[in-house]
N, C-alpha and C. Protein backbone atom coordinates (compact mmCIF):
# COMPACT_ATOMS: atom_id res chain seq x y z
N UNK A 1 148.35 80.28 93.17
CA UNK A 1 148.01 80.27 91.76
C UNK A 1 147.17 79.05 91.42
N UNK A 2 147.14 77.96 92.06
CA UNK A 2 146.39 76.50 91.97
C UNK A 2 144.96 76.94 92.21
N UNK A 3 144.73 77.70 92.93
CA UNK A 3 143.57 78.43 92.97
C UNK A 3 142.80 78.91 92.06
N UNK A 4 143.11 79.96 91.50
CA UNK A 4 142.94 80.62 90.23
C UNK A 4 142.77 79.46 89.13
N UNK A 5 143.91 78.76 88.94
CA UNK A 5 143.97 78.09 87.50
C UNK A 5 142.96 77.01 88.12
N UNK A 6 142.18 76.66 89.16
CA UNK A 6 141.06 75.66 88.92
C UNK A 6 139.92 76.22 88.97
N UNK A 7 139.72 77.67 89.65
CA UNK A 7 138.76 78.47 89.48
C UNK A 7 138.46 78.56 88.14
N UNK A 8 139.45 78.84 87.13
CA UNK A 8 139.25 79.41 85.65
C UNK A 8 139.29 78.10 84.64
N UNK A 9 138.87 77.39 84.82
CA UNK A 9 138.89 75.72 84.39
C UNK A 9 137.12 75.31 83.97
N UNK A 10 137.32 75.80 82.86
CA UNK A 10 135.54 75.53 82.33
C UNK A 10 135.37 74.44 82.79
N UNK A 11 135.56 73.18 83.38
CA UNK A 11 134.55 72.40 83.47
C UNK A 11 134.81 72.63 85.40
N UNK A 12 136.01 73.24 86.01
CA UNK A 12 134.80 73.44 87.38
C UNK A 12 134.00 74.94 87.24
N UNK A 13 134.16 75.56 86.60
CA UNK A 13 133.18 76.73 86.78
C UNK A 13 131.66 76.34 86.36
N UNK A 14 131.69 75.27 85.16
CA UNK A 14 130.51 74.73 85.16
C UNK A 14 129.67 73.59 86.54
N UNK A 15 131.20 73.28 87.42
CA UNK A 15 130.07 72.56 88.54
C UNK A 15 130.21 73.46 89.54
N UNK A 16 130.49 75.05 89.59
CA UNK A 16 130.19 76.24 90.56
C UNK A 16 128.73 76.38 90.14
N UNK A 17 128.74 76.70 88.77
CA UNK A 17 127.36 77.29 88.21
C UNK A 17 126.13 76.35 88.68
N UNK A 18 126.75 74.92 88.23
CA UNK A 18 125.44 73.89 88.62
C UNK A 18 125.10 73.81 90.19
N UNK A 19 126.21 74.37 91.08
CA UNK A 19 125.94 74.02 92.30
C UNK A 19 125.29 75.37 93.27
N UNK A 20 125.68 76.47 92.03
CA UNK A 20 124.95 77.54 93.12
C UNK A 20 123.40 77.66 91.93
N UNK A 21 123.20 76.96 91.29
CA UNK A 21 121.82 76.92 90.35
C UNK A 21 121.18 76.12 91.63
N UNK A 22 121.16 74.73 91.53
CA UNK A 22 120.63 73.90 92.62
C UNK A 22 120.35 74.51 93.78
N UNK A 23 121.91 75.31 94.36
CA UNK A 23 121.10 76.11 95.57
C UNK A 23 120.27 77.03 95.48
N UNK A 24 120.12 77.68 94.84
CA UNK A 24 119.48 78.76 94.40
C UNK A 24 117.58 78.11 94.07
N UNK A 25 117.62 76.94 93.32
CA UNK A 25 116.36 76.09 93.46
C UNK A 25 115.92 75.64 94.74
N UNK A 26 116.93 75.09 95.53
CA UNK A 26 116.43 74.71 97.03
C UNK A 26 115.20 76.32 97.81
N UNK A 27 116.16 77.20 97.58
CA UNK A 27 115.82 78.24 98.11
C UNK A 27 114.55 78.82 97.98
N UNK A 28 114.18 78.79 96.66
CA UNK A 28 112.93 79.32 96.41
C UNK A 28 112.55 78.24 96.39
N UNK A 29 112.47 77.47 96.12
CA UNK A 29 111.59 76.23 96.72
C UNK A 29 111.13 76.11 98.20
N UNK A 30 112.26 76.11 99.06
CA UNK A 30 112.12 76.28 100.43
C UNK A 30 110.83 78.39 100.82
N UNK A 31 111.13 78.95 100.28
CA UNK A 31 110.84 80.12 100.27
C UNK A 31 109.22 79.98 99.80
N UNK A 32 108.95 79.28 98.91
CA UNK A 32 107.82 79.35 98.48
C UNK A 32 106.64 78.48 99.22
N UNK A 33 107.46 76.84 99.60
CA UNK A 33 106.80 76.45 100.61
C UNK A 33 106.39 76.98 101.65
N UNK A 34 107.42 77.48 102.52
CA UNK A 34 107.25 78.07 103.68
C UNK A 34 106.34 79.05 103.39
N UNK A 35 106.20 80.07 102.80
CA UNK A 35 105.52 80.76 102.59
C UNK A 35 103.55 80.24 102.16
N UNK A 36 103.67 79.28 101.79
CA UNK A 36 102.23 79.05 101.52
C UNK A 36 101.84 77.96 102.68
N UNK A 37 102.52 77.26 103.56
CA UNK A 37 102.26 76.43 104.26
C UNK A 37 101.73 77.52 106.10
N UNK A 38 102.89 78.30 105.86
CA UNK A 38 103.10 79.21 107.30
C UNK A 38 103.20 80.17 107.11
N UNK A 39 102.82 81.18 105.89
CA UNK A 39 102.43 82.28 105.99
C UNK A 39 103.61 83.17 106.34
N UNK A 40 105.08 82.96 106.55
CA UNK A 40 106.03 83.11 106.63
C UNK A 40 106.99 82.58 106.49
N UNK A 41 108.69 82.86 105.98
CA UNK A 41 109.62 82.08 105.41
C UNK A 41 110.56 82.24 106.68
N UNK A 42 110.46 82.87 107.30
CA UNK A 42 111.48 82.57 108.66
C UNK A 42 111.23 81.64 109.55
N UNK A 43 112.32 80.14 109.41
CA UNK A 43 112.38 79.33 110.35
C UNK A 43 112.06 79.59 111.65
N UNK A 44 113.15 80.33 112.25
CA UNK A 44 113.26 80.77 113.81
C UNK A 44 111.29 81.16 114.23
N UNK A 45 111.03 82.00 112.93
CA UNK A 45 109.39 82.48 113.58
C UNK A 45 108.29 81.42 113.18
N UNK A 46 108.97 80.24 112.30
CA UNK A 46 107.82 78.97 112.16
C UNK A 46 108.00 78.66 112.85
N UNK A 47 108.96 78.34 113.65
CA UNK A 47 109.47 76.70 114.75
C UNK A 47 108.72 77.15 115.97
N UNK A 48 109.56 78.63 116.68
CA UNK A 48 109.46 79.45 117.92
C UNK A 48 109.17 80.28 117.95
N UNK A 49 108.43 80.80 117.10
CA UNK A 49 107.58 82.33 117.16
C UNK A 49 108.38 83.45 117.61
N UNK A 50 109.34 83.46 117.73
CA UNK A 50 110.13 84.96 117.75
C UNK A 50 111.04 85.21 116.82
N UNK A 51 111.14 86.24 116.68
CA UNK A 51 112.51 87.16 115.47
C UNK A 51 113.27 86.07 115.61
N UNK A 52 114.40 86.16 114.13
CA UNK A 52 115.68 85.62 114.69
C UNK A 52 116.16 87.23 113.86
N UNK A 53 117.67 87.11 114.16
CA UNK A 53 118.65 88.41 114.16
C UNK A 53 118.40 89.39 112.37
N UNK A 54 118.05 88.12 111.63
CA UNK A 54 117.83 88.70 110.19
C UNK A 54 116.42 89.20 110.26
N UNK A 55 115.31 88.70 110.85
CA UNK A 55 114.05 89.05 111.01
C UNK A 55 113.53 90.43 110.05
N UNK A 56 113.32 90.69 108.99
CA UNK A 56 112.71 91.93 108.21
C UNK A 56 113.72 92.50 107.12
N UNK A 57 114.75 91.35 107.33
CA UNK A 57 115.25 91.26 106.11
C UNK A 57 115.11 91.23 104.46
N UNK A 58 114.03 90.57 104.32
CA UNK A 58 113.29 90.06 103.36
C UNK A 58 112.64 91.82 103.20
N UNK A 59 111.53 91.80 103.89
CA UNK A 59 110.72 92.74 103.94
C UNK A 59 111.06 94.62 103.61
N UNK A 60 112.81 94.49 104.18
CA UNK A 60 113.91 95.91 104.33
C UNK A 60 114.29 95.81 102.67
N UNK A 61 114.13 95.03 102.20
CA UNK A 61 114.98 94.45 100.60
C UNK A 61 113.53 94.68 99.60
N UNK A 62 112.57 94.13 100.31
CA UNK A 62 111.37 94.44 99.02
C UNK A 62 111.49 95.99 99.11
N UNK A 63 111.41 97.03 100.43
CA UNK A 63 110.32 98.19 100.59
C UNK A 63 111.99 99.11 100.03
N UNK A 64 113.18 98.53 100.15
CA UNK A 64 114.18 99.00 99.01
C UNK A 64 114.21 99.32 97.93
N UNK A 65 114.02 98.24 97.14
CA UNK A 65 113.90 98.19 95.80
C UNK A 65 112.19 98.92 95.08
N UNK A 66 111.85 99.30 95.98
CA UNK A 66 110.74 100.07 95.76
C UNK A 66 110.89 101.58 96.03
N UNK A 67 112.04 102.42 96.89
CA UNK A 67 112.29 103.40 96.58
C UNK A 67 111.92 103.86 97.76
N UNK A 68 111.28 103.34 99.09
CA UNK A 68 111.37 103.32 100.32
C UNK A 68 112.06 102.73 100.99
N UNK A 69 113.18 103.98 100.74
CA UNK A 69 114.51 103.62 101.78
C UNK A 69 114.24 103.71 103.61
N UNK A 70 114.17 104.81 103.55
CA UNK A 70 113.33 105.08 105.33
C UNK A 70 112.85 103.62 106.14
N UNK A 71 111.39 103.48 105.52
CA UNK A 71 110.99 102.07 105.75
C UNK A 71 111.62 101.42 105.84
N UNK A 72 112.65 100.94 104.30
CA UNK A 72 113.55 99.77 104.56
C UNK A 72 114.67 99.77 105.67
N UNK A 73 115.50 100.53 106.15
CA UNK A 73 116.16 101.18 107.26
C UNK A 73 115.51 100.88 108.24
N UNK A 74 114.70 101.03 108.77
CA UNK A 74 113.74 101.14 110.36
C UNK A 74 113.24 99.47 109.89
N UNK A 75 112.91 98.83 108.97
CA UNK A 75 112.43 97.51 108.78
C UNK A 75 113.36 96.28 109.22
N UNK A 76 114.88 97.04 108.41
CA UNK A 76 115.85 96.04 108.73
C UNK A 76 117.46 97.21 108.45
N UNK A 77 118.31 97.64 109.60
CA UNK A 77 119.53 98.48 109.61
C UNK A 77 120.23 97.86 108.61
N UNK A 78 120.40 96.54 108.75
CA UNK A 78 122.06 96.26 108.07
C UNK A 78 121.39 95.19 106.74
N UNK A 79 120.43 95.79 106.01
CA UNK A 79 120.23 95.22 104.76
C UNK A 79 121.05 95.57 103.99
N UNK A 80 121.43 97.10 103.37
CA UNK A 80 122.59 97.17 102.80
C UNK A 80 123.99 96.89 103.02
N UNK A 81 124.41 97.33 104.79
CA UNK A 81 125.43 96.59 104.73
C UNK A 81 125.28 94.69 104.70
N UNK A 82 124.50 93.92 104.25
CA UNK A 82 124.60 92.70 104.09
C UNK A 82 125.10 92.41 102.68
N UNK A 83 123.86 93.49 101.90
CA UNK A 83 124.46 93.29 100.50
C UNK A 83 125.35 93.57 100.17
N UNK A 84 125.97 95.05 100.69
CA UNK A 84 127.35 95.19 100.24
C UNK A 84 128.40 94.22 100.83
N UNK A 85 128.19 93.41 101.17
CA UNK A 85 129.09 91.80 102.15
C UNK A 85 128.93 90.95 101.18
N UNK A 86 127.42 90.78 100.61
CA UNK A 86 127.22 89.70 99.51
C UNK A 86 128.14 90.11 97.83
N UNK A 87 128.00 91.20 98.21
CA UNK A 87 129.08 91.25 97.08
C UNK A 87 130.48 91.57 97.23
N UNK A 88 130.81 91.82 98.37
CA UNK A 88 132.26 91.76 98.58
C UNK A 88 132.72 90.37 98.72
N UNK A 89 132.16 89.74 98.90
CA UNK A 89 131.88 88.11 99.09
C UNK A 89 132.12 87.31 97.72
N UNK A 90 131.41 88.32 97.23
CA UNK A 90 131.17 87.44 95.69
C UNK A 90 133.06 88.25 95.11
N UNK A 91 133.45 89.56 95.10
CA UNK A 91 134.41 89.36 94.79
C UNK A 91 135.79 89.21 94.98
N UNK A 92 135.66 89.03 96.55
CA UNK A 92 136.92 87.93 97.20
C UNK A 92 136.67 86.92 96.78
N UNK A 93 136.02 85.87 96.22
CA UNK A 93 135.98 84.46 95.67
C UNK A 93 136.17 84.77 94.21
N UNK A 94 135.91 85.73 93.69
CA UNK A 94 136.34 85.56 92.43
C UNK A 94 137.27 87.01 91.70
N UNK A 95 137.31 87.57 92.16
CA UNK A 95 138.40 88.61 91.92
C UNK A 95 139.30 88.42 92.45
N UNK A 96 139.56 89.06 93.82
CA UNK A 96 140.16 89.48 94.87
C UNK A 96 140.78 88.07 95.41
N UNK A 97 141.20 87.19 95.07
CA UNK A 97 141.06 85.54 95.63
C UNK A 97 142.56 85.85 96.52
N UNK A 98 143.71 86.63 96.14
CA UNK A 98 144.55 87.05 96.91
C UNK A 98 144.05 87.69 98.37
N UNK A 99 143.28 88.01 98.82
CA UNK A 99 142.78 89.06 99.84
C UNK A 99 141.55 88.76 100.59
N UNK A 100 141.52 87.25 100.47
CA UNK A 100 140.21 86.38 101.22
C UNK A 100 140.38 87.04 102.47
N UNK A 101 141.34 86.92 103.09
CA UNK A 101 141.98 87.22 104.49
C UNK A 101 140.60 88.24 105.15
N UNK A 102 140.67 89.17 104.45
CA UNK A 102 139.88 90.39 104.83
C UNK A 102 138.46 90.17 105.04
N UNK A 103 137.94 88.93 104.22
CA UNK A 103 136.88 88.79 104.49
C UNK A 103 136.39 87.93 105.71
N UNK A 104 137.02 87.27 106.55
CA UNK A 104 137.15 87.02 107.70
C UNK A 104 136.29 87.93 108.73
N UNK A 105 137.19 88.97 108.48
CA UNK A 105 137.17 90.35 109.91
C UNK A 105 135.69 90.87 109.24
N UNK A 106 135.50 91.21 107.88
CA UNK A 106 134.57 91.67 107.74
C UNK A 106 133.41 90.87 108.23
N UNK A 107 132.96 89.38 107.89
CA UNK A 107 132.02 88.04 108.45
C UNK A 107 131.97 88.49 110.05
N UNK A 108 133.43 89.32 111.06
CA UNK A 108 133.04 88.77 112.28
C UNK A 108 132.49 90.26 112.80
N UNK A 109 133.04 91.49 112.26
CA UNK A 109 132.37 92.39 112.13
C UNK A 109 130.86 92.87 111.98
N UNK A 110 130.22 92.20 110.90
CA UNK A 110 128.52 91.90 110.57
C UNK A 110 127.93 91.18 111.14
N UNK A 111 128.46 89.82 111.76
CA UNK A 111 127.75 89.16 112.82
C UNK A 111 127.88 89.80 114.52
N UNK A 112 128.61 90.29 114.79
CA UNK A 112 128.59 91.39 116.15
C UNK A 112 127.74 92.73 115.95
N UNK A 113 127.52 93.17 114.53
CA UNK A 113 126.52 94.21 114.62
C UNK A 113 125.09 93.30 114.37
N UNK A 114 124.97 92.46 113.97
CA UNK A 114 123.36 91.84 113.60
C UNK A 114 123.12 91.04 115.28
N UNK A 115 124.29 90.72 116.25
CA UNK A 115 123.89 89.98 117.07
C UNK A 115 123.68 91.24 118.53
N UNK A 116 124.09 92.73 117.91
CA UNK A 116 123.99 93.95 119.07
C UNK A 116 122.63 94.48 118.65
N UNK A 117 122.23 94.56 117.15
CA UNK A 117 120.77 94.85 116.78
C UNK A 117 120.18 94.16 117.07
N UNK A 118 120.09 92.62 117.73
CA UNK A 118 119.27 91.96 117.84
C UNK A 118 118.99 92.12 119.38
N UNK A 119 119.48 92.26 119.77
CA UNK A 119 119.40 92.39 121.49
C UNK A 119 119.35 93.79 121.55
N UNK A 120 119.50 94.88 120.82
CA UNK A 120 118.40 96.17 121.05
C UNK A 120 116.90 96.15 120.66
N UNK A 121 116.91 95.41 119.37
CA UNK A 121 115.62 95.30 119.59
C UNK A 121 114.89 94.44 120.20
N UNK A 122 115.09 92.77 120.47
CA UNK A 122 114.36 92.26 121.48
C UNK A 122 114.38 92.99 122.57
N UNK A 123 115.26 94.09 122.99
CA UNK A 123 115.02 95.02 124.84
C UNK A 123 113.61 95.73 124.07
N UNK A 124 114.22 96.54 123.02
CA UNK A 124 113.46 97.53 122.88
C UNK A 124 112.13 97.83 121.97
N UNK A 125 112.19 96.97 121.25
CA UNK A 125 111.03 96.98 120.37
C UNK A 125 109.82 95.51 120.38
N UNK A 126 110.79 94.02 120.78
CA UNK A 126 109.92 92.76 120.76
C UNK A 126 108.88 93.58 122.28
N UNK A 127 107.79 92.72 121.97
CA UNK A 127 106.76 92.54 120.78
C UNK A 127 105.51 93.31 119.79
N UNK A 128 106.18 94.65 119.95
CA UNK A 128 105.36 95.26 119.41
C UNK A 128 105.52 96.20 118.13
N UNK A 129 106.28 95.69 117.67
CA UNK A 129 107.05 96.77 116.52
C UNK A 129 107.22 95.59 115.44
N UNK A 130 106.72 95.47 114.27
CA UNK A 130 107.54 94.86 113.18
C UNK A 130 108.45 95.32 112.64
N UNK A 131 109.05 94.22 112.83
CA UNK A 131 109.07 92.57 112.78
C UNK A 131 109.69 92.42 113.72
N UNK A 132 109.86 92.67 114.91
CA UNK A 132 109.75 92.34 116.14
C UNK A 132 108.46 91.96 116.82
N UNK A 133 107.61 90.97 116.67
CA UNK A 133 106.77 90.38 116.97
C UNK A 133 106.37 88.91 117.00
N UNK A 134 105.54 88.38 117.95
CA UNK A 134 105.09 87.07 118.20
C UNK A 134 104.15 86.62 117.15
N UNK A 135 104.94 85.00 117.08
CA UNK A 135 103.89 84.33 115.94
C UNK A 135 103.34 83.18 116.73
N UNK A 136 102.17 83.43 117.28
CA UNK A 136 100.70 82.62 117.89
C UNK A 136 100.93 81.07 116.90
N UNK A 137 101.06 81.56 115.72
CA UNK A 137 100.73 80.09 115.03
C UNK A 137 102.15 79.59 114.90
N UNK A 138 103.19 79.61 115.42
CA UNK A 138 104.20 78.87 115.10
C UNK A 138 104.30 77.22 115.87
N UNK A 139 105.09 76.46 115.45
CA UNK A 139 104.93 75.09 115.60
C UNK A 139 104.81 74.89 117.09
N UNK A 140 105.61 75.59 118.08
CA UNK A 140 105.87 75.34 119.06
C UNK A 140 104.87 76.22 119.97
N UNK A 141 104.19 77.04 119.29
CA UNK A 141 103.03 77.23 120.08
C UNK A 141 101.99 76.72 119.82
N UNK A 142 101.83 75.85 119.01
CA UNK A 142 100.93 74.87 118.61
C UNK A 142 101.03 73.57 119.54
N UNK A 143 102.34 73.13 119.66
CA UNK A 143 102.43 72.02 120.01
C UNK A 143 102.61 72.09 121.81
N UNK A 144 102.71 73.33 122.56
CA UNK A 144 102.05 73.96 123.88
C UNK A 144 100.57 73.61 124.05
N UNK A 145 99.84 74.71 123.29
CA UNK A 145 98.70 74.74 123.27
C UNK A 145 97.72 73.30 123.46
N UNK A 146 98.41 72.35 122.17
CA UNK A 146 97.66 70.95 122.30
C UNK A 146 98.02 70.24 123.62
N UNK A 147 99.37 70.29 123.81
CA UNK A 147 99.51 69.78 125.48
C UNK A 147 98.72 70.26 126.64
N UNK A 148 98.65 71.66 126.60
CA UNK A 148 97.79 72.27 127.82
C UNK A 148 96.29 71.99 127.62
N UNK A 149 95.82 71.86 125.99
CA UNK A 149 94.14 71.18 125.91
C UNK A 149 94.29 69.42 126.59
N UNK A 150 95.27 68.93 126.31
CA UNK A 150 95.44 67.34 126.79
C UNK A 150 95.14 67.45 128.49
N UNK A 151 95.57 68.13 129.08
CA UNK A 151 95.69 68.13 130.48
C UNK A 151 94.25 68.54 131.12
């Protein structure tokens, strides 16, 4: 119950609000940089030029909300089941606060299917299928490249 009654305590719900506002600024901040600096917002494909496991995430969520489900499916499998996590997420922390438990199994559940999609598609689709593909301009093929011109 100590739970609850500090959850429901206007002045910490006001430093939940301020603290997922801030994050929420980092993000598109971070999102917007990346995006105008590297032409992409995925770390893993700025640093090292390959997918990481979320890879077309972004991309499965725009061609969604646009009414191309198909696309979004073949772009990225477990976009919906992510969201439906982000909000089961959201109401084990604030509904459900008795029944966190569950969200455990569900976290280890979604990371064993995003880490079995990821290793079907690096077998089966890297590098020729988006967003399973190589990024030439990422940092670390940059910073190859200038070594092998040095030599």
């Amino acid at each position: 119950m100590g739970d609850l009654a500090t959850t429901h305590n206007p002045s910490n719900q006001n430093m939940i609000v301020k603290k997922y506002f801030l994050l929420t600024i980092v993000f598109i901040l971070y999102f917007v940089l990346a995006n105008y600096f590297f032409n992409n917002i995925c770390p893993t494909m700025i640093l090292f030029g390959v997918p990481c496991p979320a890879c077309g995430m972004t991309r499965a969520g725009i061609l969604f909300l646009t009414g191309n489900f198909a696309e979004s499916f073949r772009m990225h499998p477990l976009f919906i089941p992510s969201i439906l996590f982000i909000i089961g997420l959201m109401l084990f922390k604030f509904v459900w606060t008795d029944k966190i438990k569950y969200l455990q199994n569900l976290s280890i559940v979604l990371l064993i299917c995003f880490l079995v999609l990821y290793v079907f598609r690096m077998v089966f689709l890297f590098p020729n299928y988006p967003p399973m593909v190589v990024n030439n301009d990422s940092i670390l093929h940059n910073i190859v490249y200038l070594l092998k011109e040095r030599n």
